[in-house]
N, C-alpha and C. Protein backbone atom coordinates (compact mmCIF):
# COMPACT_ATOMS: atom_id res chain seq x y z
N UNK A 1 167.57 109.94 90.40
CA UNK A 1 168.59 110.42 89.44
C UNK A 1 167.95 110.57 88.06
N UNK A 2 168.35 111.64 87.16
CA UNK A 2 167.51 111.71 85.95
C UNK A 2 168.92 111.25 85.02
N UNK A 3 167.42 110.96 84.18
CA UNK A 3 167.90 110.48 82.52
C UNK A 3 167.76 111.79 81.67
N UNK A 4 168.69 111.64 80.60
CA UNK A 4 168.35 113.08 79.42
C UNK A 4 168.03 111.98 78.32
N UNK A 5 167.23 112.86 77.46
CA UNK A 5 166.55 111.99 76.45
C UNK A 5 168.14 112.32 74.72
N UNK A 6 168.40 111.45 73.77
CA UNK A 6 169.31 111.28 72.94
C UNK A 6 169.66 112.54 71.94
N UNK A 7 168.02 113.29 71.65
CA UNK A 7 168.55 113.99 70.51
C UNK A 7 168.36 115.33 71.23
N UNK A 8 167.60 115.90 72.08
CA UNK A 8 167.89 117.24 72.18
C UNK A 8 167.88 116.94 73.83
N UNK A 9 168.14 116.36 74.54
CA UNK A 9 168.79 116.36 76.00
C UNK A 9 167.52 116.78 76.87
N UNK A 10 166.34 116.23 77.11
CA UNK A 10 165.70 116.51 77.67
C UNK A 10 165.45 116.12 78.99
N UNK A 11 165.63 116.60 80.11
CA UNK A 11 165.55 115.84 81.09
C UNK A 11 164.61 114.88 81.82
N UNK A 12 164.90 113.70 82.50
CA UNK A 12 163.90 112.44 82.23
C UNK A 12 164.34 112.10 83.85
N UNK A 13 163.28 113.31 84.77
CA UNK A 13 163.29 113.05 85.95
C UNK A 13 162.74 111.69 86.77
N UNK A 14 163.87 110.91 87.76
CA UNK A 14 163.22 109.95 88.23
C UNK A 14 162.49 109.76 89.13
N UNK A 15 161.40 109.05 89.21
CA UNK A 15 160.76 108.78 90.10
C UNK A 15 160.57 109.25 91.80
N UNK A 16 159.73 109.90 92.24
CA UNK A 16 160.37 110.22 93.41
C UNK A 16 160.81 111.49 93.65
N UNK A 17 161.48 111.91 92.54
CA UNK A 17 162.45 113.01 92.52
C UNK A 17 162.04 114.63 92.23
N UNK A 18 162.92 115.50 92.80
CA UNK A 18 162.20 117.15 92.59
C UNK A 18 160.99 117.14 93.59
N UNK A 19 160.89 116.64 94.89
CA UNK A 19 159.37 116.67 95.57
C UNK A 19 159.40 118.34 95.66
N UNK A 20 158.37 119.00 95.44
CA UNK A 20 157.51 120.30 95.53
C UNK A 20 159.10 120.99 94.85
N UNK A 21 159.23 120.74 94.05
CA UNK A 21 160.52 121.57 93.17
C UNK A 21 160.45 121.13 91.58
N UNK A 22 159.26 120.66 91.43
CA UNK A 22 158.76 119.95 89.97
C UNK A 22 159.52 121.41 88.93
N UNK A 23 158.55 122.38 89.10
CA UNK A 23 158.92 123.32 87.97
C UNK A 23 160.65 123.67 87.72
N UNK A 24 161.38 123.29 88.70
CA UNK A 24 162.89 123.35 87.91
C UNK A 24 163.33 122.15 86.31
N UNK A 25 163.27 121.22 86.94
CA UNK A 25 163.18 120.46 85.27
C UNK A 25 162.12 120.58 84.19
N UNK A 26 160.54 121.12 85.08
CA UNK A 26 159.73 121.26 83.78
C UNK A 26 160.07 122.42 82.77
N UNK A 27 160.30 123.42 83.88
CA UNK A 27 160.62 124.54 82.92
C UNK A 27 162.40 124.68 81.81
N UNK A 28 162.83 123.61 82.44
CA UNK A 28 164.01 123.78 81.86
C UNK A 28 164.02 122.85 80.82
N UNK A 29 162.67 122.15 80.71
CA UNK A 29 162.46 121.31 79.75
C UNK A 29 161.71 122.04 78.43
N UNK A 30 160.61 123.01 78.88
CA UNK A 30 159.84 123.32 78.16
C UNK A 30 160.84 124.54 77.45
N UNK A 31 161.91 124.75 77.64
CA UNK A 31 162.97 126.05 76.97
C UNK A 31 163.44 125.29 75.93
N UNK A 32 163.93 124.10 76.66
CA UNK A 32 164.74 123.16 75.30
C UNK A 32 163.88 123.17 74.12
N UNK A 33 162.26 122.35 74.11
CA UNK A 33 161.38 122.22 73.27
C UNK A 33 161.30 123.27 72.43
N UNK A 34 160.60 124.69 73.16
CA UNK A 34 161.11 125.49 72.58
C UNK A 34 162.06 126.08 71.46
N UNK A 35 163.55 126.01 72.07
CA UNK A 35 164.63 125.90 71.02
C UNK A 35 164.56 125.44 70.46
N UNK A 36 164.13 123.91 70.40
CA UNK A 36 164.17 123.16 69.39
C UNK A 36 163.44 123.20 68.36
N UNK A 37 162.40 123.68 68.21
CA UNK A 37 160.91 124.12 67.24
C UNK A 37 161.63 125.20 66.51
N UNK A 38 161.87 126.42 67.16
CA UNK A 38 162.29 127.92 66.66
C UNK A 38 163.87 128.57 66.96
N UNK A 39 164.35 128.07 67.50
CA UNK A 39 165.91 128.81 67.88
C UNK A 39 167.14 128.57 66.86
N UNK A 40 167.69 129.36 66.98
CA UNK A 40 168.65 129.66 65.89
C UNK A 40 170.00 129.56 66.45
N UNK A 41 170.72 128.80 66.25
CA UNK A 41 172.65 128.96 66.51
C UNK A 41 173.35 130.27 65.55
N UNK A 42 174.01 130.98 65.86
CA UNK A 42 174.80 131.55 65.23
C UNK A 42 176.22 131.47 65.10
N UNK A 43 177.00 130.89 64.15
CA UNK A 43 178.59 130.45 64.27
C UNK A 43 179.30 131.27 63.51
N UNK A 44 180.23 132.19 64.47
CA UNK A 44 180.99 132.84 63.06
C UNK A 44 182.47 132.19 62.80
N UNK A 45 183.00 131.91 61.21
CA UNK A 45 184.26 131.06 61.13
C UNK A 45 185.10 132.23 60.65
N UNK A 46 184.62 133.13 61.77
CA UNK A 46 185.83 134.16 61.47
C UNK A 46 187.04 134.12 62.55
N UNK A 47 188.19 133.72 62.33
CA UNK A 47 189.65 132.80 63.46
C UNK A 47 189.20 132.09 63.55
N UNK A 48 188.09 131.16 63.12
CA UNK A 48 188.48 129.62 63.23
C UNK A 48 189.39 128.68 62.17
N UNK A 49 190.74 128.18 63.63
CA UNK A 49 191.96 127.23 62.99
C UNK A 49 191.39 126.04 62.84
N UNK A 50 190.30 125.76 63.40
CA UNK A 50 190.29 123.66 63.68
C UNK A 50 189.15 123.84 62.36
N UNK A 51 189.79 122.82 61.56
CA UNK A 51 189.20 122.40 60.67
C UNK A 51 188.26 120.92 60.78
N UNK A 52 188.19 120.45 62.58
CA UNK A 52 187.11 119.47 62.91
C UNK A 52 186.60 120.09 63.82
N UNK A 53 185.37 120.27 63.85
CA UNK A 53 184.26 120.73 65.00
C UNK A 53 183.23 120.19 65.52
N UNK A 54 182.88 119.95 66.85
CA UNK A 54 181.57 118.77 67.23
C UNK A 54 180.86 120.24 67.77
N UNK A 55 179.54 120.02 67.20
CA UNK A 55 178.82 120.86 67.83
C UNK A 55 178.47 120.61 69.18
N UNK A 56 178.24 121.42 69.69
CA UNK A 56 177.71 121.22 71.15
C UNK A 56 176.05 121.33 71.55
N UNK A 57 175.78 121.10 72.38
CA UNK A 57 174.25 120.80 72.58
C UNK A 57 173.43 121.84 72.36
N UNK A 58 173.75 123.12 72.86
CA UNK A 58 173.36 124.24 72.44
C UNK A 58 173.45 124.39 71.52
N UNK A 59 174.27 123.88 71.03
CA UNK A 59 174.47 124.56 69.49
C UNK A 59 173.57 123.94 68.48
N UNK A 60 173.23 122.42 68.35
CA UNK A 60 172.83 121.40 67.64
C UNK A 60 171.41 121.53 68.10
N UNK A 61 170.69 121.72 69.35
CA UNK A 61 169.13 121.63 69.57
C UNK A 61 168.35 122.58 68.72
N UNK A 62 168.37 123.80 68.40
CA UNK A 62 168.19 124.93 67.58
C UNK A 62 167.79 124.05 66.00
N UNK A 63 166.36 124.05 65.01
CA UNK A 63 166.52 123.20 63.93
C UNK A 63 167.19 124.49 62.87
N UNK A 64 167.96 125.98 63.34
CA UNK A 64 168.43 126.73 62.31
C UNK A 64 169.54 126.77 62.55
N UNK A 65 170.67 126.78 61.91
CA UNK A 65 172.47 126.74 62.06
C UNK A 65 172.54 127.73 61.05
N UNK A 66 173.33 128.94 61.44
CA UNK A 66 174.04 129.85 60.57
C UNK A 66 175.07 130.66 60.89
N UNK A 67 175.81 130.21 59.53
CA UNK A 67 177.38 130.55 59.52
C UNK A 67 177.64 131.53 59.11
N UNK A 68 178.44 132.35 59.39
CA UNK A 68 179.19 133.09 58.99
C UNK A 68 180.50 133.90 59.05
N UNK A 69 180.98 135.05 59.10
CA UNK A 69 182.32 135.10 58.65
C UNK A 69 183.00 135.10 57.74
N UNK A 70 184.58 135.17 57.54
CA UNK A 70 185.43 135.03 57.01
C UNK A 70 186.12 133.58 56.96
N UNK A 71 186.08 133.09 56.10
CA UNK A 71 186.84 131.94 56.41
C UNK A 71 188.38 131.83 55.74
N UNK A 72 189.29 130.93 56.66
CA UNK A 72 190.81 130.83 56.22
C UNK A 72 191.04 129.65 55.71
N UNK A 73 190.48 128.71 55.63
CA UNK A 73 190.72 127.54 55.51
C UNK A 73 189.31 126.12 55.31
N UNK A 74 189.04 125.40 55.02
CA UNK A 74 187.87 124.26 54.67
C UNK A 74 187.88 123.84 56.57
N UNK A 75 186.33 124.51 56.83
CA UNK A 75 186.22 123.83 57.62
C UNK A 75 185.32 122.66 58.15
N UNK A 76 184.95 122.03 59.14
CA UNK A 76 183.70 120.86 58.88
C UNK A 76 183.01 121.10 60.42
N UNK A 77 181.55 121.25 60.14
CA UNK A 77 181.07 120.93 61.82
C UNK A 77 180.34 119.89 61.88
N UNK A 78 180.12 119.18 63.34
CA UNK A 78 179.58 117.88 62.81
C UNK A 78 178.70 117.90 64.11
N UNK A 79 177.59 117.26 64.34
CA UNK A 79 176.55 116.49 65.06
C UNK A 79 177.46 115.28 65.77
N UNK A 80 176.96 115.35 66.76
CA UNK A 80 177.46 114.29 67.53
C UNK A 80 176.93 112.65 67.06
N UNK A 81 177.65 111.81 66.77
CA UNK A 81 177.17 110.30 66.80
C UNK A 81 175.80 109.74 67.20
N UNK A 82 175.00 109.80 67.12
CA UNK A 82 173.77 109.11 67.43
C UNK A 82 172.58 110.03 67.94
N UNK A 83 173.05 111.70 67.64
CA UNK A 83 172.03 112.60 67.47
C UNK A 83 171.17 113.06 66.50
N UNK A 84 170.19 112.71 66.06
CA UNK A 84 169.36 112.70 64.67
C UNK A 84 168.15 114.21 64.84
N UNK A 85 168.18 114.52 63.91
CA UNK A 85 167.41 115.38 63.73
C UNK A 85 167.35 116.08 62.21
N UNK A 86 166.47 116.99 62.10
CA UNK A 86 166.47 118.08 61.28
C UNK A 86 167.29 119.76 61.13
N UNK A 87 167.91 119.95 60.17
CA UNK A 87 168.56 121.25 60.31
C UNK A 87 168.58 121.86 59.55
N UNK A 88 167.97 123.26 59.43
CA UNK A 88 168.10 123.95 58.05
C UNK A 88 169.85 124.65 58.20
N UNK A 89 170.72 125.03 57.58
CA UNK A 89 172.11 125.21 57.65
C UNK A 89 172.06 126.25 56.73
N UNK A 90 172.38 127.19 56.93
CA UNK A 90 172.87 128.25 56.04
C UNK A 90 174.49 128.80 56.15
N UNK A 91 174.87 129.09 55.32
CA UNK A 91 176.43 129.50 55.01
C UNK A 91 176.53 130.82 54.26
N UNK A 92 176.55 132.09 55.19
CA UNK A 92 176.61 133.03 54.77
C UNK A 92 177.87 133.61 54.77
N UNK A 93 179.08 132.79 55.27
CA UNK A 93 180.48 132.88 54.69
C UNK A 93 180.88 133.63 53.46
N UNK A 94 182.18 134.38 54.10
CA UNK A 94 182.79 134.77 52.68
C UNK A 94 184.20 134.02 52.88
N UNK A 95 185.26 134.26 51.67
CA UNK A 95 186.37 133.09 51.89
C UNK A 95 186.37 131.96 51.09
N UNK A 96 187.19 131.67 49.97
CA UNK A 96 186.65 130.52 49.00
C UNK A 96 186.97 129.31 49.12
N UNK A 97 186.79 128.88 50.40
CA UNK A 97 187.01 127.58 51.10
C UNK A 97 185.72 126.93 51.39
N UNK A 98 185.53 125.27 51.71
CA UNK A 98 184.88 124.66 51.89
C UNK A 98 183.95 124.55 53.51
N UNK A 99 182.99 124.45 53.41
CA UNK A 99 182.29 124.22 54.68
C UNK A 99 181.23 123.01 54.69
N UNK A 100 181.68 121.99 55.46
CA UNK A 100 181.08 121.32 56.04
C UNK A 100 180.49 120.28 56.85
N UNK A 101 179.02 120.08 56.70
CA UNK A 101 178.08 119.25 57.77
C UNK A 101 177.62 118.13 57.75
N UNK A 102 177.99 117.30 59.08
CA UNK A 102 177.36 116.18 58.80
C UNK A 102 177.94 115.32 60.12
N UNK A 103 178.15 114.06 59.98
CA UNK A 103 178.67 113.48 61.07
C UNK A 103 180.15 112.98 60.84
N UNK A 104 180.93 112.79 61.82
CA UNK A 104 182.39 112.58 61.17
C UNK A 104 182.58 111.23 60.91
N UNK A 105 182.17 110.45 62.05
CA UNK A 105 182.07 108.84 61.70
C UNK A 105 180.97 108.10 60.51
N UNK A 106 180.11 109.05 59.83
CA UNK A 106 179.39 108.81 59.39
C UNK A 106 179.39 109.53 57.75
N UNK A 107 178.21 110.19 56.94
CA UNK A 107 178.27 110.96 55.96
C UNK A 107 178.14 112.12 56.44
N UNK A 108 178.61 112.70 55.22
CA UNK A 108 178.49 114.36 55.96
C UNK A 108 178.55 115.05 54.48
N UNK A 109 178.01 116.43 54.42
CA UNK A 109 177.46 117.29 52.68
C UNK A 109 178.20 118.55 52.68
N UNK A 110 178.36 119.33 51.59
CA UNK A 110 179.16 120.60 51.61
C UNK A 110 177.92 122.11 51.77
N UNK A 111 178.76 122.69 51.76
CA UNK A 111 177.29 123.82 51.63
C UNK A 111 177.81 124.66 51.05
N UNK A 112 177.00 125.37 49.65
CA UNK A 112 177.85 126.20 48.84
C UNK A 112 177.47 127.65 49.42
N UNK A 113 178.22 128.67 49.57
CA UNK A 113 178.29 129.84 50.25
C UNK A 113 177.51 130.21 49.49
N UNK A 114 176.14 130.69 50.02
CA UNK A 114 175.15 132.44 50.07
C UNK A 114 173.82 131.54 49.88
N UNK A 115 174.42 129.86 50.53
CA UNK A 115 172.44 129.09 50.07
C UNK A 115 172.21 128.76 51.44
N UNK A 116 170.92 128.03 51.51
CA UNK A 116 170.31 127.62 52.84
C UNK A 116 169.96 126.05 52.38
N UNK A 117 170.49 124.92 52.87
CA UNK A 117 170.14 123.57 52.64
C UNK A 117 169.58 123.32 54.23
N UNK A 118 168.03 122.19 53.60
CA UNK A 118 167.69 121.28 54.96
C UNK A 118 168.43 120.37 54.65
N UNK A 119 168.63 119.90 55.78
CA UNK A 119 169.35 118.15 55.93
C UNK A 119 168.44 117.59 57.03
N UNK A 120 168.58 116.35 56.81
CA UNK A 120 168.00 115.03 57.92
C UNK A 120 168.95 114.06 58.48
N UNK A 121 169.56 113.73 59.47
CA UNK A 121 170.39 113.09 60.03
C UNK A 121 169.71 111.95 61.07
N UNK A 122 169.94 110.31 60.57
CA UNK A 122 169.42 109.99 61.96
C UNK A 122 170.81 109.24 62.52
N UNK A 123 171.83 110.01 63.07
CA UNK A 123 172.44 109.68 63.96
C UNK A 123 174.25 109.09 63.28
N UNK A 124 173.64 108.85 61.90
CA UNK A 124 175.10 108.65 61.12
C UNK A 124 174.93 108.89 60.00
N UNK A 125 173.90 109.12 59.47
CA UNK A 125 174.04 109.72 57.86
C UNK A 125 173.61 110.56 57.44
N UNK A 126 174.13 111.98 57.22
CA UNK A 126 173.74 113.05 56.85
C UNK A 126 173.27 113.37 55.30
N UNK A 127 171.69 113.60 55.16
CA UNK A 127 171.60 113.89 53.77
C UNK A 127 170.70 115.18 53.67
N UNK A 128 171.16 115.06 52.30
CA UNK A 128 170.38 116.27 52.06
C UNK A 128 168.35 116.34 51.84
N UNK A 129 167.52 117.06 52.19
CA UNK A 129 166.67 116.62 52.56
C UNK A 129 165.41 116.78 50.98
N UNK A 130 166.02 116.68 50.01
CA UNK A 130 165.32 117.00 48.84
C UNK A 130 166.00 116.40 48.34
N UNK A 131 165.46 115.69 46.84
CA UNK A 131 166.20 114.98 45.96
C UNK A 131 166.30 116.37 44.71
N UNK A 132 166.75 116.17 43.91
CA UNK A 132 166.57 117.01 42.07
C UNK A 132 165.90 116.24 41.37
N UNK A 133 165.03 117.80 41.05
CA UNK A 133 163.78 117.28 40.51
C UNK A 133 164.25 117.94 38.76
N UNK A 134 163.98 116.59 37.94
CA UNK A 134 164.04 116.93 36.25
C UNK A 134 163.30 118.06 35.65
N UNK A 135 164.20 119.12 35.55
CA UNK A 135 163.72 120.32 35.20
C UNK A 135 162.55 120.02 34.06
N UNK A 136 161.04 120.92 34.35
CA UNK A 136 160.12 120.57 33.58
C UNK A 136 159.99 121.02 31.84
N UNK A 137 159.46 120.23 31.00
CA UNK A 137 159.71 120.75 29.58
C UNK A 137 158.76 121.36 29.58
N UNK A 138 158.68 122.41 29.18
CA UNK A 138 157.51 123.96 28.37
C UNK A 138 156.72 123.04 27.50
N UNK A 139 157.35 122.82 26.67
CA UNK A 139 156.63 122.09 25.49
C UNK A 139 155.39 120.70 25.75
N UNK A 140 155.89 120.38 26.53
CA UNK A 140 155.66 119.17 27.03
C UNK A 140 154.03 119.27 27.86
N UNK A 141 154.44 120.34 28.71
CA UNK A 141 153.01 121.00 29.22
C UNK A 141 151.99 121.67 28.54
N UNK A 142 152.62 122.17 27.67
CA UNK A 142 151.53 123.05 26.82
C UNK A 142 150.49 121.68 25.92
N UNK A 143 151.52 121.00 25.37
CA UNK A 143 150.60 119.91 24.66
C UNK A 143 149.97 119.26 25.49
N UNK A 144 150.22 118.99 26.71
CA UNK A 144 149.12 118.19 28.10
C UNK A 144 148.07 119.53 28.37
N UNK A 145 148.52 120.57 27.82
CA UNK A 145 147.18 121.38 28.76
C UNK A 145 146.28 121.39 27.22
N UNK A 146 147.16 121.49 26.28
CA UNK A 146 146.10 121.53 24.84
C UNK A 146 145.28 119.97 24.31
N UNK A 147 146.01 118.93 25.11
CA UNK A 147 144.83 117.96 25.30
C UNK A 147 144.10 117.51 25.94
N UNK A 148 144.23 117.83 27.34
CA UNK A 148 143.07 118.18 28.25
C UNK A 148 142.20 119.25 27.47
N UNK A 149 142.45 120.34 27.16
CA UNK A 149 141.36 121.23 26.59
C UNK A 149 140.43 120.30 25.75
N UNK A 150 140.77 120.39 24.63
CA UNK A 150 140.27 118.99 23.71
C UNK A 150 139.34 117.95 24.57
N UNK A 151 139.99 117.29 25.59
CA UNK A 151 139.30 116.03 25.79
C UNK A 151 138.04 116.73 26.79
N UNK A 152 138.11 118.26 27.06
CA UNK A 152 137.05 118.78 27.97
C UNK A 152 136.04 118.82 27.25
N UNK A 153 135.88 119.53 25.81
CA UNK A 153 135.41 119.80 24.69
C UNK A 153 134.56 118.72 24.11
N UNK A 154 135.23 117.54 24.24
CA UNK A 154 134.87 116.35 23.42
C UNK A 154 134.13 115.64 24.44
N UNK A 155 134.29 115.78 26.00
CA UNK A 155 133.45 115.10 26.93
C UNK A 155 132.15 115.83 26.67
N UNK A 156 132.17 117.33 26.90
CA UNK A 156 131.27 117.65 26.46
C UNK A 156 130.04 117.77 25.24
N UNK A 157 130.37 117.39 23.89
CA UNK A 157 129.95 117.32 23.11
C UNK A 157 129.51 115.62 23.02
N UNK A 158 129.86 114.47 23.78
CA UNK A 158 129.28 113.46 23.33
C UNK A 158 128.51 112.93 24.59
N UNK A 159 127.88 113.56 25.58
CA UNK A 159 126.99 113.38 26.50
C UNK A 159 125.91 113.29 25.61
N UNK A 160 125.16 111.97 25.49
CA UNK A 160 123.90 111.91 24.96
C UNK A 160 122.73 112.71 25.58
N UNK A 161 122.03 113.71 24.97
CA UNK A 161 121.23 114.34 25.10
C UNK A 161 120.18 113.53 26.13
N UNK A 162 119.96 112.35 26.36
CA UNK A 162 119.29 111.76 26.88
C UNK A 162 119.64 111.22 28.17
N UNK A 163 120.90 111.37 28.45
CA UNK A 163 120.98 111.70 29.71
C UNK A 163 120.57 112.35 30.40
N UNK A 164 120.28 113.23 30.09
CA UNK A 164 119.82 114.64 30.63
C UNK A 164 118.49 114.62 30.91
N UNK A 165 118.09 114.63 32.24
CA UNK A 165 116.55 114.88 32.42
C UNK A 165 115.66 116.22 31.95
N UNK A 166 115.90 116.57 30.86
CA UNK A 166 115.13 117.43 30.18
C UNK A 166 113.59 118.06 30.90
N UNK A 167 113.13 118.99 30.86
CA UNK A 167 112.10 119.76 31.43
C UNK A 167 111.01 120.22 29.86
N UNK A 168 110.24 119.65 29.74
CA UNK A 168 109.34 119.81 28.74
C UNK A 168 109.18 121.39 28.51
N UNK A 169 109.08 121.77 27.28
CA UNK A 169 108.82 122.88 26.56
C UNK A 169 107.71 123.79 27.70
N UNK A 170 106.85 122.77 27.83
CA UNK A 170 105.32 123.33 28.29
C UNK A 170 105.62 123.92 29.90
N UNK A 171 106.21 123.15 30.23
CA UNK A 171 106.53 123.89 31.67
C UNK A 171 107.31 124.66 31.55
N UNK A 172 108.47 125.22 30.91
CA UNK A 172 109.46 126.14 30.74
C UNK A 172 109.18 127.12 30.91
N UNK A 173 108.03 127.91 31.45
CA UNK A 173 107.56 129.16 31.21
C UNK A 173 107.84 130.17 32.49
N UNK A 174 108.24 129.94 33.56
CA UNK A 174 108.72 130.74 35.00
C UNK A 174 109.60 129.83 35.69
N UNK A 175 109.95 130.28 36.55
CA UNK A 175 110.48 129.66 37.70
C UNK A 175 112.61 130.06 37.41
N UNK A 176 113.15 128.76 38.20
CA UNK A 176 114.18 128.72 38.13
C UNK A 176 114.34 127.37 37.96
N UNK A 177 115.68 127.00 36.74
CA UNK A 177 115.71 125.56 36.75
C UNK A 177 116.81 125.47 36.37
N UNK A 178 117.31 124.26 37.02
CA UNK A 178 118.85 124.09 37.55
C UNK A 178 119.20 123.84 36.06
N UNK A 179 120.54 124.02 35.84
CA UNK A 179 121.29 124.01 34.09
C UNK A 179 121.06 122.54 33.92
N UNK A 180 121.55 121.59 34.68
CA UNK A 180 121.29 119.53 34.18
C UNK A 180 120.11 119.76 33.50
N UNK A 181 119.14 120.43 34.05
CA UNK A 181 117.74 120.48 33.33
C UNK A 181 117.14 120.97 32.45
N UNK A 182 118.06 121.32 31.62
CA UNK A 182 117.65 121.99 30.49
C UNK A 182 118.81 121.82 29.53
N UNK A 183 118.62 121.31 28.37
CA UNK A 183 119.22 120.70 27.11
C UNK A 183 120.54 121.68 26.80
N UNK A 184 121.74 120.89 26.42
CA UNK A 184 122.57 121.97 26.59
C UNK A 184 122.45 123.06 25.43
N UNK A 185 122.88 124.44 25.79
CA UNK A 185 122.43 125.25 24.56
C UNK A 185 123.37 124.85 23.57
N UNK A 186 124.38 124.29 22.97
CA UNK A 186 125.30 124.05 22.06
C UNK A 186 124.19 123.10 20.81
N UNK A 187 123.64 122.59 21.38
CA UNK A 187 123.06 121.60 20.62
C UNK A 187 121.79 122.34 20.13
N UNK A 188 121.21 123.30 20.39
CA UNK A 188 120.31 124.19 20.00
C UNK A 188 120.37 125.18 19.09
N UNK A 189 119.09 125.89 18.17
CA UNK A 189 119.97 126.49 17.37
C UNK A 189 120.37 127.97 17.96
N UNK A 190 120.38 128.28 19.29
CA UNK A 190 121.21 129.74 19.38
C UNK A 190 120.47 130.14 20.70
N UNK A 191 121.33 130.87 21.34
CA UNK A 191 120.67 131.21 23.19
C UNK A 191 120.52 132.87 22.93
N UNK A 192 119.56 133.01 23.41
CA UNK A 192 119.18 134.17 23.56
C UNK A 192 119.61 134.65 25.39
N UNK A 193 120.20 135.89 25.72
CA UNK A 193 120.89 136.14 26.54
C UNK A 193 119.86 137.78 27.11
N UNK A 194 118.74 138.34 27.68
CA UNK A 194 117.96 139.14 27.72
C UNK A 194 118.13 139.46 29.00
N UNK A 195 117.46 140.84 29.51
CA UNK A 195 116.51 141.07 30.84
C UNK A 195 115.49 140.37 31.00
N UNK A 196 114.68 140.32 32.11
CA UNK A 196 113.56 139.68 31.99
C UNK A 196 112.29 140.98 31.18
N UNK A 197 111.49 140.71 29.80
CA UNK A 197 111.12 141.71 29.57
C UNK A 197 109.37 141.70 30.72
N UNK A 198 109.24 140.63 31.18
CA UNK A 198 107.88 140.62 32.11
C UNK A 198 107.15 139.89 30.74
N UNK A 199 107.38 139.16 29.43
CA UNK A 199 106.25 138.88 29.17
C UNK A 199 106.55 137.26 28.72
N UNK A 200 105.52 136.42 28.02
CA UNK A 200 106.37 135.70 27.30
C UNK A 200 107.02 135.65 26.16
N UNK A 201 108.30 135.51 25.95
CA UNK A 201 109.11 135.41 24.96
C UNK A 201 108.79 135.36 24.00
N UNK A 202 109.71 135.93 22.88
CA UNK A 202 109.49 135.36 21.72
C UNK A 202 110.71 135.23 20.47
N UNK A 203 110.69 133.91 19.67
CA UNK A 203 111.84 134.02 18.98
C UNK A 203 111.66 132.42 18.13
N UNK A 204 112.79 132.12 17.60
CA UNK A 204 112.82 130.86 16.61
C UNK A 204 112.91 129.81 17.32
N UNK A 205 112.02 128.61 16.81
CA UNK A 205 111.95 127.58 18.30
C UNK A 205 113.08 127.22 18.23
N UNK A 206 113.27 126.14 19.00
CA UNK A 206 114.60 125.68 19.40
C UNK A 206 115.20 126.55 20.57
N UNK A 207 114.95 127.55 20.31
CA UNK A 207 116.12 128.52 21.31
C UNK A 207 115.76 128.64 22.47
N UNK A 208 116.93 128.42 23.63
CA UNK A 208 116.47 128.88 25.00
C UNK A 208 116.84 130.01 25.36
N UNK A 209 116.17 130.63 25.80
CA UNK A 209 116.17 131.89 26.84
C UNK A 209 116.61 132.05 27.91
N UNK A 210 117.76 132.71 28.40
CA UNK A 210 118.66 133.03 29.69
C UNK A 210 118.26 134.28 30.35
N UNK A 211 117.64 134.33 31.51
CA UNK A 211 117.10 135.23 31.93
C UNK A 211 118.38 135.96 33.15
N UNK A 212 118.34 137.14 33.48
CA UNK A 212 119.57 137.27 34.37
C UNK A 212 118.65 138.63 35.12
């Protein structure tokens, strides 16, 4: 005899059971999963009188619920008692009445017509699945990004030159050498920025030469 599993009814064949007829519960298992990842309910509350509604299994395995219609009256749909899951809910209702979700013995949230709310339910308390976040101040950021700038500026300018494993004048004359290795140009009196002309350089000491 099988078991179904609590939140999306999966069947929990026993022992023994389905001999050479396996693929009827696997496959009727692997549809549910399915639904449950990607499938969508569609409810329209257009003539709906009952203002209490239990969803039904089909209806609730699906993690998308969407409403719509006309509505006459505040209505509520609810998850069954001790079924938990995730649901994105949309309310594409027209009608200036109330709609909503949640559990009846438990909490349950409104949904304002033309939005899409996730909710999280484990089995009696329906919430909403985001808190409100304190709208950010402009001002507030600009002075954090204008003192980070600053403190980039200022890291840079007080690296003791001697950190720096420096590459003697005398060897400087070819090759390629990584930037750590060569003194930063700020502290020099001025970078010269050229082609390579093929010869050796020439200019006011101090200055390094950027070859490209």
């Amino acid at each position: 005899m099988s078991t179904f599993t609590t939140n999306k009814n999966i069947q929990e064949p026993a022992s023994g059971s389905f001999n050479n007829a396996w693929a009827t519960p696997v496959n009727a298992n692997w549809s549910i999963i399915d639904e449950a990842f990607g499938g969508t309910t569609a409810i329209s509350l257009t003539g709906v009188v009952n203002p209490s509604n239990t969803l039904t299994i089909t209806q609730y395995t699906p993690p998308n619920i969407e409403f719509s219609g006309t509505m006459t009256l505040e209505v509520a749909y609810f998850v069954p008692a001790g079924v938990g899951g995730i649901w994105s809910v949309a309310n594409n209702t027209t009608g200036a009445f109330l709609l909503v979700f949640g559990y009846a013995s438990g909490s349950y949230q409104s949904i304002p017509q033309g939005t899409r709310t996730l909710f999280i339910g484990d089995g009696t308390n329906m919430q909403i699945a985001h808190t409100n976040i304190p709208a950010v101040n402009e001002s507030a950021v600009l002075a954090w990004q204008a003192a980070l700038a600053i403190q980039g500026s200022q890291i840079q300018s007080v690296i003791p030159l001697a950190w720096i494993p420096s590459v003697p004048a005398s060897q400087v004359t070819s090759g390629v050498f990584a930037a750590a290795r060569i003194p930063p140009p700020a502290s020099q009196p001025g970078v010269t920025i050229q082609a390579d002309p093929g010869t050796t350089p020439t200019g006011t000491f101090g200055q390094i030469f950027y070859y490209y």
